[in-house]
Protein backbone atom coordinates (compact mmCIF):
# COMPACT_ATOMS: atom_id res chain seq x y z
CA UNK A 1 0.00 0.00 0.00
CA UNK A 2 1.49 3.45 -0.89
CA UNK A 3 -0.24 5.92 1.65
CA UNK A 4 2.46 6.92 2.98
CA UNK A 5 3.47 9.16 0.47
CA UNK A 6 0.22 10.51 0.21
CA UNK A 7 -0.16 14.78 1.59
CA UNK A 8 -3.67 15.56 1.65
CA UNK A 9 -4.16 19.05 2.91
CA UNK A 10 -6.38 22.12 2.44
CA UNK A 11 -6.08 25.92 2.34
CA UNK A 12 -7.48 28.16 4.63
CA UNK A 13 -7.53 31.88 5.16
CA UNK A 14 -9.69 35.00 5.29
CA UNK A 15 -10.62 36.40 1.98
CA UNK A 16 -7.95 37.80 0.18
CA UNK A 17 -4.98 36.63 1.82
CA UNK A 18 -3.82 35.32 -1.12
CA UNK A 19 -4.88 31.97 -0.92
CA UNK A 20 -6.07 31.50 -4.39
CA UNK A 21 -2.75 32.93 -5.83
CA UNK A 22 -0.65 30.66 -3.61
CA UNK A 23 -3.07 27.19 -4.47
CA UNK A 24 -1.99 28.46 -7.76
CA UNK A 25 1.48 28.44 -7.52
CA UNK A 26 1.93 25.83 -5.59
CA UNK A 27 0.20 23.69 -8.69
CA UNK A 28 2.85 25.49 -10.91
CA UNK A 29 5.84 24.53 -9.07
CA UNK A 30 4.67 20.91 -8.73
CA UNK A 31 4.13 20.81 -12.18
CA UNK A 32 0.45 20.45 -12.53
CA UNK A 33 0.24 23.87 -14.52
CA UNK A 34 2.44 25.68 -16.89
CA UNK A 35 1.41 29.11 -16.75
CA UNK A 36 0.20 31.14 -14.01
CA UNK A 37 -3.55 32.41 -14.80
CA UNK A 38 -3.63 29.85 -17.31
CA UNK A 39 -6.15 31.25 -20.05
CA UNK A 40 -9.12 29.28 -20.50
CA UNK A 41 -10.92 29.01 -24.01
CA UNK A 42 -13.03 31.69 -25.27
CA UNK A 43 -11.15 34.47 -24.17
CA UNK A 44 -12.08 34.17 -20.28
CA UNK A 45 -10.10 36.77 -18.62
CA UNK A 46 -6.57 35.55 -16.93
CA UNK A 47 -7.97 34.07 -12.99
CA UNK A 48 -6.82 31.19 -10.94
CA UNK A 49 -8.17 27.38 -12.29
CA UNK A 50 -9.76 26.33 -8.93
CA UNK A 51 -12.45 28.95 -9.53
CA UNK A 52 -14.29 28.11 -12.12
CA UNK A 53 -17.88 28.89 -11.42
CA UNK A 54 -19.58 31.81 -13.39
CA UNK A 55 -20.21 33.70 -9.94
CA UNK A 56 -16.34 33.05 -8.36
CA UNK A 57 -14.87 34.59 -11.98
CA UNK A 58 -17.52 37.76 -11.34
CA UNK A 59 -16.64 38.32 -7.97
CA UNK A 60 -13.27 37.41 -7.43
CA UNK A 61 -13.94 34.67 -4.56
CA UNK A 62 -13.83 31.14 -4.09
CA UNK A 63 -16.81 30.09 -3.37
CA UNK A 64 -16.52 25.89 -4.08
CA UNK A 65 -13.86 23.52 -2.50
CA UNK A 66 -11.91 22.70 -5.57
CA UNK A 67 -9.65 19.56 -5.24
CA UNK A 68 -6.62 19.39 -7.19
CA UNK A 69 -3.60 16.81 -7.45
CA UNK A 70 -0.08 16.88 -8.20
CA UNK A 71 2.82 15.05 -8.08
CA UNK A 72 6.36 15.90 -6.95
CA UNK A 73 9.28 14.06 -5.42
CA UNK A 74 7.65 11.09 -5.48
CA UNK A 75 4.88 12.57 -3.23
CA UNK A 76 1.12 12.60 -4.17
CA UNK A 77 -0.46 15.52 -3.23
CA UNK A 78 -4.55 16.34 -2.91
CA UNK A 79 -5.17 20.05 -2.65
CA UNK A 80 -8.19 21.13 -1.25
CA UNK A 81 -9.17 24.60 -2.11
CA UNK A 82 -11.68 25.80 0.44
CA UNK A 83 -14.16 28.88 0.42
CA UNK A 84 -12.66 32.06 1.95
CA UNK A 85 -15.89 33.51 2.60
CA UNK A 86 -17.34 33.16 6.15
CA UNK A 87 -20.57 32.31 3.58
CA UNK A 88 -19.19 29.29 2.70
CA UNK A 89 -18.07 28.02 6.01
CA UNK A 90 -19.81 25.08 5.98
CA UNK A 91 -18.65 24.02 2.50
CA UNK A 92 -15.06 24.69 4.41
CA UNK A 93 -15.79 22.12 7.62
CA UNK A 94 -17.07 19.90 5.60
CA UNK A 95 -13.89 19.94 3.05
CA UNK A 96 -11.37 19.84 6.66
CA UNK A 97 -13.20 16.76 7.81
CA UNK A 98 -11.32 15.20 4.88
CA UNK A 99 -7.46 16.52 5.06
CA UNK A 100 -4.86 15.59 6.87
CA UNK A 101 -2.99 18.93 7.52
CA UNK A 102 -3.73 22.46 6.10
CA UNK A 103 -1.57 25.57 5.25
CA UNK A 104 -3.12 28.64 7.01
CA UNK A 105 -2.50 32.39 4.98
CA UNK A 106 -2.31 35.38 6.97
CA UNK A 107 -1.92 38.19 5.30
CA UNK A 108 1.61 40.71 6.46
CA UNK A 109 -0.89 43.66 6.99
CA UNK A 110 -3.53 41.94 8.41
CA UNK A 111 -2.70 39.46 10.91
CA UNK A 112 -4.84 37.20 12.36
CA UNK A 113 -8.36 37.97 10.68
CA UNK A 114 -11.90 36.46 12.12
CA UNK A 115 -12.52 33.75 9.37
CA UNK A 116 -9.03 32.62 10.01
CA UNK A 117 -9.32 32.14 13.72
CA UNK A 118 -12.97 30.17 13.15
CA UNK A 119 -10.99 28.02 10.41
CA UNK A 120 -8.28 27.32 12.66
CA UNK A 121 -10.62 26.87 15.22
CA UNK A 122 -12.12 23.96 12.78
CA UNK A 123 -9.26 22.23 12.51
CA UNK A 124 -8.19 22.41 16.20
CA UNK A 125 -11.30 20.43 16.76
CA UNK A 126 -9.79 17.55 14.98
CA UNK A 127 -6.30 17.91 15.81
CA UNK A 128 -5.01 19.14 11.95
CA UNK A 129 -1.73 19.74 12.18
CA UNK A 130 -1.00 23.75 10.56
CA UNK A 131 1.73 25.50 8.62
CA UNK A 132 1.15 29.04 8.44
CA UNK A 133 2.41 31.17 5.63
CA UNK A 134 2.75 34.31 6.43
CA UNK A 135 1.97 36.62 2.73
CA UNK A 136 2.57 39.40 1.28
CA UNK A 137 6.07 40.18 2.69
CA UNK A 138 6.89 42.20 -0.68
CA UNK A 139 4.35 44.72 0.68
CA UNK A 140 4.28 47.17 3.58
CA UNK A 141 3.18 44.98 6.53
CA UNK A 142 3.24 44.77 10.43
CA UNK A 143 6.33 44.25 12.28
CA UNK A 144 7.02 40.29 11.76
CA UNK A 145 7.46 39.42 16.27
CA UNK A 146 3.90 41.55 16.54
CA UNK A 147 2.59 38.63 13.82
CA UNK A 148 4.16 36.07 15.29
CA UNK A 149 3.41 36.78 18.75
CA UNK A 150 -0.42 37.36 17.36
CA UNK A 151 -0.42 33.98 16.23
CA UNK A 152 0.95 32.16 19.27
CA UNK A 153 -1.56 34.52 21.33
CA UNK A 154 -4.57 34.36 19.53
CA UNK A 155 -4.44 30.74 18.69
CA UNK A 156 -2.61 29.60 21.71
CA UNK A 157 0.38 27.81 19.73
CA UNK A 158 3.65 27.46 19.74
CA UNK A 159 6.01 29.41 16.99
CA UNK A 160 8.86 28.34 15.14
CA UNK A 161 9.77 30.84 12.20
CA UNK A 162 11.63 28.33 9.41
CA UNK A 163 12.24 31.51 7.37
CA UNK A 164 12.75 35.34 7.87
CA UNK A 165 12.08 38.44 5.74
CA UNK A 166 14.51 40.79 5.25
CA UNK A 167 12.89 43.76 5.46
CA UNK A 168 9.42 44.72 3.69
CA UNK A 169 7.53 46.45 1.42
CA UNK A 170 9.99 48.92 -0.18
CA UNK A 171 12.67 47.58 2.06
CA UNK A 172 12.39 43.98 0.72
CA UNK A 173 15.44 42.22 0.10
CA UNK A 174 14.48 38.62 0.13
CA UNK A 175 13.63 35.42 2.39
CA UNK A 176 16.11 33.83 4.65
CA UNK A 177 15.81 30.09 5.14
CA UNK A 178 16.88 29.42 8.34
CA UNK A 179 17.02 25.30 7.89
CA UNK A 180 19.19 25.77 4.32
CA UNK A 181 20.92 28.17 5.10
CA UNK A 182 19.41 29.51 2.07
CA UNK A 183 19.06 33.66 1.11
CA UNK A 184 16.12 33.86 -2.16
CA UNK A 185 16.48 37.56 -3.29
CA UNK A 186 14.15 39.29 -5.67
CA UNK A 187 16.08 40.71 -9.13
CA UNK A 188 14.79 43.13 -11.22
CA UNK A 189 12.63 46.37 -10.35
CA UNK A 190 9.72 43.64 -9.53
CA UNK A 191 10.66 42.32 -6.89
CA UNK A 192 9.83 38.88 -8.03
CA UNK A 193 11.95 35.81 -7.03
CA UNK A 194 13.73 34.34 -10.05
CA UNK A 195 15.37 31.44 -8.37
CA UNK A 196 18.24 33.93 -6.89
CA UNK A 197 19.59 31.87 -4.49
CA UNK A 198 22.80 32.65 -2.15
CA UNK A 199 24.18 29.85 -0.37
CA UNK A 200 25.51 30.58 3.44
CA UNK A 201 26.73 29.19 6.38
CA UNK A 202 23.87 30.82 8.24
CA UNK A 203 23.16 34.19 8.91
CA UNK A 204 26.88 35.44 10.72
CA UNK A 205 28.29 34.10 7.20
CA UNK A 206 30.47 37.48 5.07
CA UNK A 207 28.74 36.43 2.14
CA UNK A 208 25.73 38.29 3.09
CA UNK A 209 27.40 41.17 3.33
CA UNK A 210 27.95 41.16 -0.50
CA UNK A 211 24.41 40.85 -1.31
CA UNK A 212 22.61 42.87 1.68
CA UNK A 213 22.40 46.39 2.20
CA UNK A 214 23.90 47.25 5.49
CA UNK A 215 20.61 47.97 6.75
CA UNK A 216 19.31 44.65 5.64
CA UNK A 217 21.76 42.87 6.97
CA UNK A 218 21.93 44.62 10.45
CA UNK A 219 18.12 43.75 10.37
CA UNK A 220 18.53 40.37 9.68
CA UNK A 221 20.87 39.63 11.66
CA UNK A 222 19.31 41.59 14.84
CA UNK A 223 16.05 39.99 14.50
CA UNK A 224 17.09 36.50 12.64
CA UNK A 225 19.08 35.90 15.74
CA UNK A 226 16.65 37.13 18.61
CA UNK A 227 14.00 35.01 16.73
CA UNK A 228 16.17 31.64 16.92
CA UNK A 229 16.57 32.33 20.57
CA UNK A 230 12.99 33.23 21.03
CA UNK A 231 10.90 30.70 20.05
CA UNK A 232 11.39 26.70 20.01
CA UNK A 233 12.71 24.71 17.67
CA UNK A 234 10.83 22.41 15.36
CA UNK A 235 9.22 19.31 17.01
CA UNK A 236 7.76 16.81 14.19
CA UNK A 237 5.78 15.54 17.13
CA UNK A 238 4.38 18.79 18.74
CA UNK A 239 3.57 20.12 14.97
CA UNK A 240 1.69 16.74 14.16
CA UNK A 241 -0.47 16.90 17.73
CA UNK A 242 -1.14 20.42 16.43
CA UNK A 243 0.40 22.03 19.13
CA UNK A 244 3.00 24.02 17.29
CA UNK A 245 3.01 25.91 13.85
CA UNK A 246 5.88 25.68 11.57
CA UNK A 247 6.15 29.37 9.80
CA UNK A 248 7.29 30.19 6.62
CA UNK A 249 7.49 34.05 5.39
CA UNK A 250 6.81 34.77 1.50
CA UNK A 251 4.57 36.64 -1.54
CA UNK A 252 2.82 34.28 -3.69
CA UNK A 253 2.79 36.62 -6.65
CA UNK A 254 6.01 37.05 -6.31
CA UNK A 255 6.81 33.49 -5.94
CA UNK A 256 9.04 33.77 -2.70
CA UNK A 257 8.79 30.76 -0.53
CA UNK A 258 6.77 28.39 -2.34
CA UNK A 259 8.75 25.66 -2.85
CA UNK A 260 9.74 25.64 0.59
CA UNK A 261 5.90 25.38 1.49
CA UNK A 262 5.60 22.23 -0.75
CA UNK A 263 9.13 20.55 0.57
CA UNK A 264 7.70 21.40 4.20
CA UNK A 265 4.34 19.74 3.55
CA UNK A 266 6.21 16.49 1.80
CA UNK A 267 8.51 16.28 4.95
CA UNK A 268 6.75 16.77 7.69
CA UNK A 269 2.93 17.27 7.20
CA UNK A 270 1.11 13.49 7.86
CA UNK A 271 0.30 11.18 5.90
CA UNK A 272 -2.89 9.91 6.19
CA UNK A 273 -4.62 9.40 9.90
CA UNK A 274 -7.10 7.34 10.81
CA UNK A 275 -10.74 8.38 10.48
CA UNK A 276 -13.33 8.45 13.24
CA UNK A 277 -16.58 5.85 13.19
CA UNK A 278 -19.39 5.33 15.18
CA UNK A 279 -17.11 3.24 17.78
CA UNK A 280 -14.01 4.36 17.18
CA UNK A 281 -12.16 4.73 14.66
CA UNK A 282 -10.79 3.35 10.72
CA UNK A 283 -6.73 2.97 10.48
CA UNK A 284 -5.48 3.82 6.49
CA UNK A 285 -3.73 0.12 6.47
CA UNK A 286 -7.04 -1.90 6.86
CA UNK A 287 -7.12 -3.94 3.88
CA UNK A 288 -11.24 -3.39 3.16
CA UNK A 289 -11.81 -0.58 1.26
CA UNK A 290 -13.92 2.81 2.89
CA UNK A 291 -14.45 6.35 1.88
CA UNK A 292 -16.86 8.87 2.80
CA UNK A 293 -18.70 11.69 0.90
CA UNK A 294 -17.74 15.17 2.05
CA UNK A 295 -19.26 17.15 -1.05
CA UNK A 296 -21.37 16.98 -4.16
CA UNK A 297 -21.09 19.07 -6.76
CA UNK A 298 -23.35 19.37 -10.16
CA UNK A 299 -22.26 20.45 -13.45
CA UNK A 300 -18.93 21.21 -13.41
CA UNK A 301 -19.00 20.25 -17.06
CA UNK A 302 -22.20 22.31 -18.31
CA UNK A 303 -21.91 20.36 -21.28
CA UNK A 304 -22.62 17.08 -19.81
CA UNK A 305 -24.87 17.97 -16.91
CA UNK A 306 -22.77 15.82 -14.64
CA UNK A 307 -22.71 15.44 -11.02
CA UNK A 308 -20.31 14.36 -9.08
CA UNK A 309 -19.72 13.31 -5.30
CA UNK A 310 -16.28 14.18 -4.06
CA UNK A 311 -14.91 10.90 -1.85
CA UNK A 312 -11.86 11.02 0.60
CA UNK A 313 -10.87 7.35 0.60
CA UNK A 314 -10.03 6.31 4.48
CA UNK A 315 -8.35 2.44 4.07
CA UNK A 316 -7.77 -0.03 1.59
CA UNK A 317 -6.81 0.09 -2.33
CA UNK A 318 -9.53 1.13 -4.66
CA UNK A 319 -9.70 -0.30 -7.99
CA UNK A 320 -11.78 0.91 -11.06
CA UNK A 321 -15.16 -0.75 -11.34
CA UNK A 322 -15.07 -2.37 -7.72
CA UNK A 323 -18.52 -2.24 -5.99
CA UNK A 324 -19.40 0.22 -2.71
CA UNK A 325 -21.96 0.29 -0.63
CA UNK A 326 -23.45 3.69 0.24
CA UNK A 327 -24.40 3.75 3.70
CA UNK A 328 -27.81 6.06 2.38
CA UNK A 329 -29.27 3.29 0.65
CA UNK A 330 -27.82 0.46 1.20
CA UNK A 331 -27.32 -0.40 -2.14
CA UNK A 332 -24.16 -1.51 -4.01
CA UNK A 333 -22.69 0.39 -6.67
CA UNK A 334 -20.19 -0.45 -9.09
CA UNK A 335 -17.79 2.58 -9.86
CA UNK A 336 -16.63 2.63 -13.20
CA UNK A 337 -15.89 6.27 -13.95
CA UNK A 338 -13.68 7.51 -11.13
CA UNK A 339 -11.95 10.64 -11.51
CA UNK A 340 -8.83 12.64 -10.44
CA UNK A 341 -9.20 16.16 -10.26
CA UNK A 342 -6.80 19.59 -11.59
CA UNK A 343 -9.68 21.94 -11.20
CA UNK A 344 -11.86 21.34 -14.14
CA UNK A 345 -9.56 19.05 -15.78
CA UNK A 346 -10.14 15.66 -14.98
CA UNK A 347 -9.03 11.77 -15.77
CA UNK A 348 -9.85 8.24 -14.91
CA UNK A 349 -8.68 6.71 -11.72
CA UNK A 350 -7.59 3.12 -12.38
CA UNK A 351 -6.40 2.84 -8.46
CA UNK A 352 -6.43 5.04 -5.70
CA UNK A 353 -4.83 4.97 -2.24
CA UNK A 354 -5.55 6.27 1.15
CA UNK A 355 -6.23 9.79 1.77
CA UNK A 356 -6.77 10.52 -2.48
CA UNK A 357 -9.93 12.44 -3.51
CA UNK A 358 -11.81 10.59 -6.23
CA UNK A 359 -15.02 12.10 -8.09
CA UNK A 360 -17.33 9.77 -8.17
CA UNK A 361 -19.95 10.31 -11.43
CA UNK A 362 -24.19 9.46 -10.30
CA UNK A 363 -27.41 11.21 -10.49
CA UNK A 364 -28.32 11.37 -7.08
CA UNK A 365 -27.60 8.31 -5.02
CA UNK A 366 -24.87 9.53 -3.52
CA UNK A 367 -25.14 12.69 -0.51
CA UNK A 368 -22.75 14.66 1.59
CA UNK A 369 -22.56 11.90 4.39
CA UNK A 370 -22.76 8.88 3.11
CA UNK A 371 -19.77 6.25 4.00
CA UNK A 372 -18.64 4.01 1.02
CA UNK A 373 -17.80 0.53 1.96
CA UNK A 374 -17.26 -2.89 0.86
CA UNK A 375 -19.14 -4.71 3.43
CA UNK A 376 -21.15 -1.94 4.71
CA UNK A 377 -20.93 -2.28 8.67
CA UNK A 378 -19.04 1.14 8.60
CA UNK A 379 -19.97 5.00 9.37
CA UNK A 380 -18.13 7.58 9.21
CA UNK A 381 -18.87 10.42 12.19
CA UNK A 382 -18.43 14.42 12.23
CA UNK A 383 -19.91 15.66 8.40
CA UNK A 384 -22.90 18.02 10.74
CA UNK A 385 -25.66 20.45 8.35
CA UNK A 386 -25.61 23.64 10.61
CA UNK A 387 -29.50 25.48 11.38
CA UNK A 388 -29.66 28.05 8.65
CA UNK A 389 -29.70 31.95 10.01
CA UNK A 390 -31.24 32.96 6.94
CA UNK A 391 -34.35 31.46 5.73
CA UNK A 392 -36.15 32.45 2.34
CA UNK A 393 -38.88 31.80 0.38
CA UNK A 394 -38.32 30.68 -3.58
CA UNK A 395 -40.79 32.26 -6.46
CA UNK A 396 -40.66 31.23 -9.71
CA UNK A 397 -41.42 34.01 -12.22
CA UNK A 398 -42.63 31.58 -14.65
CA UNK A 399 -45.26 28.95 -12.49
CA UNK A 400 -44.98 26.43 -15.45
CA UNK A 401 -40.91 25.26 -14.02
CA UNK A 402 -42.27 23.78 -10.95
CA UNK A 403 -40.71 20.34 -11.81
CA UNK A 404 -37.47 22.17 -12.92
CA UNK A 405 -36.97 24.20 -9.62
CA UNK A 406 -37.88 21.01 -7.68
CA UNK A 407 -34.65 19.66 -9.48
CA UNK A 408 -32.26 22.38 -8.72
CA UNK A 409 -33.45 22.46 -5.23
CA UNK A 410 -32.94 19.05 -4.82
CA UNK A 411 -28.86 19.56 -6.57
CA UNK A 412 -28.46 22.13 -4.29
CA UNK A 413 -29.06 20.86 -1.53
CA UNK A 414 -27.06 17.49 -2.04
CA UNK A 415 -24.28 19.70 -2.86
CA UNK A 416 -25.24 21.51 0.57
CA UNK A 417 -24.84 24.72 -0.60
CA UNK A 418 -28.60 25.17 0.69
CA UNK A 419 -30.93 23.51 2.75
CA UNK A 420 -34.63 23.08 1.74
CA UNK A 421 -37.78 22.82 3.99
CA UNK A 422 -41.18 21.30 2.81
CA UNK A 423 -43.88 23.45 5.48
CA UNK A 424 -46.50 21.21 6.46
CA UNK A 425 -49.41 23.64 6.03
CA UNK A 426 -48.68 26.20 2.68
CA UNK A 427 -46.88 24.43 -0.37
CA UNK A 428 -44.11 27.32 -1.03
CA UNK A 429 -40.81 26.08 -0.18
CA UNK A 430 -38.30 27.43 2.38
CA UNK A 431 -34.30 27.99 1.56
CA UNK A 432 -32.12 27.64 4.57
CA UNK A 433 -28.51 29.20 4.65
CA UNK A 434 -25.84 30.00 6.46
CA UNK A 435 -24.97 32.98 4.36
CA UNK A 436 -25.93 36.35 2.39
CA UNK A 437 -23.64 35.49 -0.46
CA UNK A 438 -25.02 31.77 -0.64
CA UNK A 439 -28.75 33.20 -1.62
CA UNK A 440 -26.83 35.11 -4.85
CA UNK A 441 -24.93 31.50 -5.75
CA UNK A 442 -28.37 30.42 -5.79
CA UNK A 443 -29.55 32.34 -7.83
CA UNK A 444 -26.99 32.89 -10.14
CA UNK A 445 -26.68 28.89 -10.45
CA UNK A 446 -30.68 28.55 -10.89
CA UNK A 447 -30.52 30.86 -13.94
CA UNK A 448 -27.07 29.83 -15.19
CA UNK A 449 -26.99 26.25 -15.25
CA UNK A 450 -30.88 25.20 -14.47
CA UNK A 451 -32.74 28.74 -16.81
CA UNK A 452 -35.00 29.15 -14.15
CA UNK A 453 -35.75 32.63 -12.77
CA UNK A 454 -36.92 32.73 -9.41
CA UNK A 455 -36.90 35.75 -6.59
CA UNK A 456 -36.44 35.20 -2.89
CA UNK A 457 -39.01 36.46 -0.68
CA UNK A 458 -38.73 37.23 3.29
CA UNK A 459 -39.71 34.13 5.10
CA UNK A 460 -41.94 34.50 8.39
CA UNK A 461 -39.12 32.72 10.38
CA UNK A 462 -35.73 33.39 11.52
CA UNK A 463 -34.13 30.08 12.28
CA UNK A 464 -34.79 26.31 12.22
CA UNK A 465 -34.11 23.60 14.69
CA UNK A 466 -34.09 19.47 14.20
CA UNK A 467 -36.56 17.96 16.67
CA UNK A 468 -34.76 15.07 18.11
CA UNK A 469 -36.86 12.62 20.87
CA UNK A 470 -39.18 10.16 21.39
CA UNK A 471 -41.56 9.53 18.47
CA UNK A 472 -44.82 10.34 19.86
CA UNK A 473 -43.30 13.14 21.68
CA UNK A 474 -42.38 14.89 18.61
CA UNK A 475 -45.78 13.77 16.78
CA UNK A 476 -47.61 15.96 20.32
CA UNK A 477 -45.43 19.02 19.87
CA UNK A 478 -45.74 18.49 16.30
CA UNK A 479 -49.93 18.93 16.80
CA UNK A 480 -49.64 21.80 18.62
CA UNK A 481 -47.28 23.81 15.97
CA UNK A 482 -48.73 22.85 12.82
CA UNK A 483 -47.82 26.51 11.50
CA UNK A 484 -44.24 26.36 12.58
CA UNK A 485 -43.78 22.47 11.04
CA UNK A 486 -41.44 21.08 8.30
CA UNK A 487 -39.73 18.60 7.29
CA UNK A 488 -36.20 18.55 5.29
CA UNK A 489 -35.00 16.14 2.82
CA UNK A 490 -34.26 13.32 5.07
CA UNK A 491 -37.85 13.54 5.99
CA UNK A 492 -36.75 14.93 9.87
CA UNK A 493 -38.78 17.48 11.67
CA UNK A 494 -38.01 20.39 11.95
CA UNK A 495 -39.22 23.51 14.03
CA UNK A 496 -39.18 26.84 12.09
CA UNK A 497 -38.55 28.89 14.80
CA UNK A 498 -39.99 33.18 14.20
CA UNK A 499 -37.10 33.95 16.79
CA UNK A 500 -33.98 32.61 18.97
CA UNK A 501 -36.03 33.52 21.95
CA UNK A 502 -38.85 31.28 20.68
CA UNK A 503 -36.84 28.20 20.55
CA UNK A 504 -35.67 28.56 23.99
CA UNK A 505 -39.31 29.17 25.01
CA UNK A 506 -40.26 26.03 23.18
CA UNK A 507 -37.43 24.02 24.60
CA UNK A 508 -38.07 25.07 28.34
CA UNK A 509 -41.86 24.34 27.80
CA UNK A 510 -40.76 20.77 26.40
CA UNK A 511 -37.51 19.28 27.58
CA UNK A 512 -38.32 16.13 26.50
CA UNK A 513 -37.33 17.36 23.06
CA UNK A 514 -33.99 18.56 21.87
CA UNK A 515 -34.24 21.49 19.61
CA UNK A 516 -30.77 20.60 17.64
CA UNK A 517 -28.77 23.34 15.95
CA UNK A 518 -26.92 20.83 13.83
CA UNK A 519 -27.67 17.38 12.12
CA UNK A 520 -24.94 14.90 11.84
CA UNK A 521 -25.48 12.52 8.83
């Protein structure tokens, strides 16, 4: 079995940290591109290949978990590309239930931004072990010990700097690697890194002299050294606990510190862990194959009207056409068609190992959730739908695309970029989300890729709650609150709350119940 070579980590940041540039360069320095902004046909303007949908090239964003893989060194690496967008931060927990490590961007300006800390906070929950790449060094930032010691503060970790800038913004003079020895400096008026590199014997070594300014080097040398003596030296042990953050300094337009990031990831980020199950939990060398379903996503290839469910493979070796159970149904099915991802490229997976991403190709048998097994007497625990804090009603501006919205609904919410509600008394629809900027995806993706025009009207309620109890219990409360009643897709009732305060007064007057903010599938 050859999961040990496999890296299968995600992205996170606030938006524009520059995580979209650096998932882009990291695929052009492993090899998986050619061209940075690689044109796509018909003109498109010049953007980054994991965005691909019409309303990310519009806006700017990322608003899908794009999963791309590349090869270098002999190491396989899955890139997950999550949302930015505190929108989208379900699509994101859902994508980090399925990495093994993840590269946090903080921007040199910004520091530690909110949607970073509730990422991070994400993958403290499950122990991910973090790099953190400091950005943007070729631009005026904060004083690097104020970011550092902002990190270790804010997310309680431990700090050890593997590289240092000298100098930024207009004072930029390049990256020092403290574990090569290793001084990348920018040529030009651009400030870009060419592949400049001056070998030292660390950073007392003349040489530096010759290719510093005095200031530079006085600065480099001050803080280099304080730094060193400051904070702790690596520990592969404390870094894979996720007690301590390995951080690299560097611009991803500018190319500086990239393939460090990569050579850091393929020595020292995990390879895959085991997975948790109801029970306990799934080790990557048991020999039956299992996988689990941590996104859908419908026509990435308008053409073909395809859907496909995204599956992070836990244990065993999967071969082409081999049958899985889905633990939704119940029902085998043979895969024939999977696929490795770059972006929207794609081709056929004749194998995969643990912890590789494989599309898997169906019209609707296969949900965010589901575990894929041979023997199904598996399931995989911690894939939760959050309550929705914005809830909507749908109309259609043309009546006679009932069936059609019904559809895209239905898409949508096995993608889980919505949920839907079916009211027991009234027949118009509700949209849950999490989200402003998910009710425009919808939208835009009803129009775009399903031609139906719709509007969103206020709904009379302001949250939603899954009734968990005894049967009969729920039927009662259920009797009483007729007007309030749905049920979502799974066919689970739900309470559509008018107000926070009425779901604590409806929990206190029956405590029997549980009014649950999230669903675990």
């Amino acid at each position: 079995m050859n999961a040990q070579n496999r890296r299968t980590f995600a992205i996170i940041s606030h938006p524009d940290a520059g995580k979209t540039t650096l998932t882009e360069k990291l695929l052009l320095q492993g090899g998986a591109i050619h061209l940075a902004g690689e044109v796509k046909a018909r003109g498109q303007a010049r953007r980054a290949r994991s965005d691909w949908m019409k309303i990310e090239q519009q806006r700017g964003i990322s608003v899908t978990s794009s999963v791309m893989t590349f090869e270098r060194g002999g190491i396989t690496f899955n890139l997950l590309d999550t949302p930015g967008h505190e929108d989208f931060s379900e699509d994101t927990y859902r994508t980090l239930t399925a990495v093994d490590s993840a590269i946090m961007v903080i921007d040199a300006a910004k520091g530690i931004e909110p949607q970073t800390r509730k990422l991070f906070e994400v993958c403290r929950l499950r122990n991910v072990p973090i790099i953190t790449f400091v950005n943007k060094v070729d631009r005026e930032g904060r004083d690097t010990f104020e970011l550092l010691d902002e990190v270790a503060d804010m997310l309680a970790l431990d700090i050890c700097p593997m590289s240092w800038p000298v100098g930024m913004g207009g004072e930029f003079e390049g990256i020092f690697d403290f574990v090569t020895g290793n001084l990348m400096q920018p040529t030009g008026g651009s400030k870009a890194f060419e592949g400049k590199i001056i070998a030292t014997g660390g950073i007392d070594d003349d040489i530096l002299a010759e290719n510093l300014s005095e200031r530079g080097l006085s600065k480099l040398r001050e803080e280099g050294g304080l730094a060193k003596e400051a904070y702790p030296d690596f520990d592969l042990a404390a870094y894979q606990n996720g007690d301590l953050t390995p951080v690299f300094f560097g611009s991803a337009l500018k190319e500086f510190g990239i393939v460090e990031m990569i050579d850091a990831i393929a020595a020292h980020a995990p390879p895959p862990r085991p997975q948790p199950i109801e029970g306990g939990f799934i080790d990557p060398s048991d020999s039956e194959v299992t996988g689990f379903i941590f996104k859908v996503q419908a026509n990435m290839d308008p053409n073909h009207r395809d859907r496909i469910a995204f599956m992070r493979l836990c244990s065993g070796t999967f071969k082409r056409g081999m049958k899985l159970t889905p633990s939704g149904h119940g029902k085998p099915v043979a895969i024939h068609s999977p696929i490795l991802f770059f972006a929207q490229d794609r081709e056929i997976a004749d194998t995969a190992q643990p912890g590789d991403i494989i599309g898997i190709p169906n019209h609707g048998t296969l949900r965010v959730g589901d575990t894929l097994s041979e023997k199904n007497n598996r399931q995989f625990i911690g894939l939760p739908n959050f309550a929705p804090e914005i809830l909507r009603r749908v109309v259609l501006k043309d009546p006679t695309k009932t069936k059609q919205l019904r559809k895209a609904l239905d898409d949508l919410s096995e993608e889980g970029v919505i949920q839907v509600f079916y009211p027991e008394i009234g027949s118009q629809w509700v949209i849950g989300v999490v989200g402003q900027l998910q009710l425009e995806v919808l939208i835009s993706r009803l129009e775009a890729e399903y031609k139906v025009e719709a509007v969103l009207e206020p709904a009379p309620f302001d949250t939603a709650r899954w009734l968990k109890g005894a049967e009969a219990k729920i039927e009662n409360f259920a009797s009483l609150n007729r007007a309030n009643m749905a049920k979502d897709r799974d066919g689970d009732a739900v309470f559509l709350a008018r107000s926070s305060w009425d779901v604590g007064y409806q929990q206190e007057k029956n405590p029997d119940l549980i009014f649950g903010a999230t669903k675990e599938r």
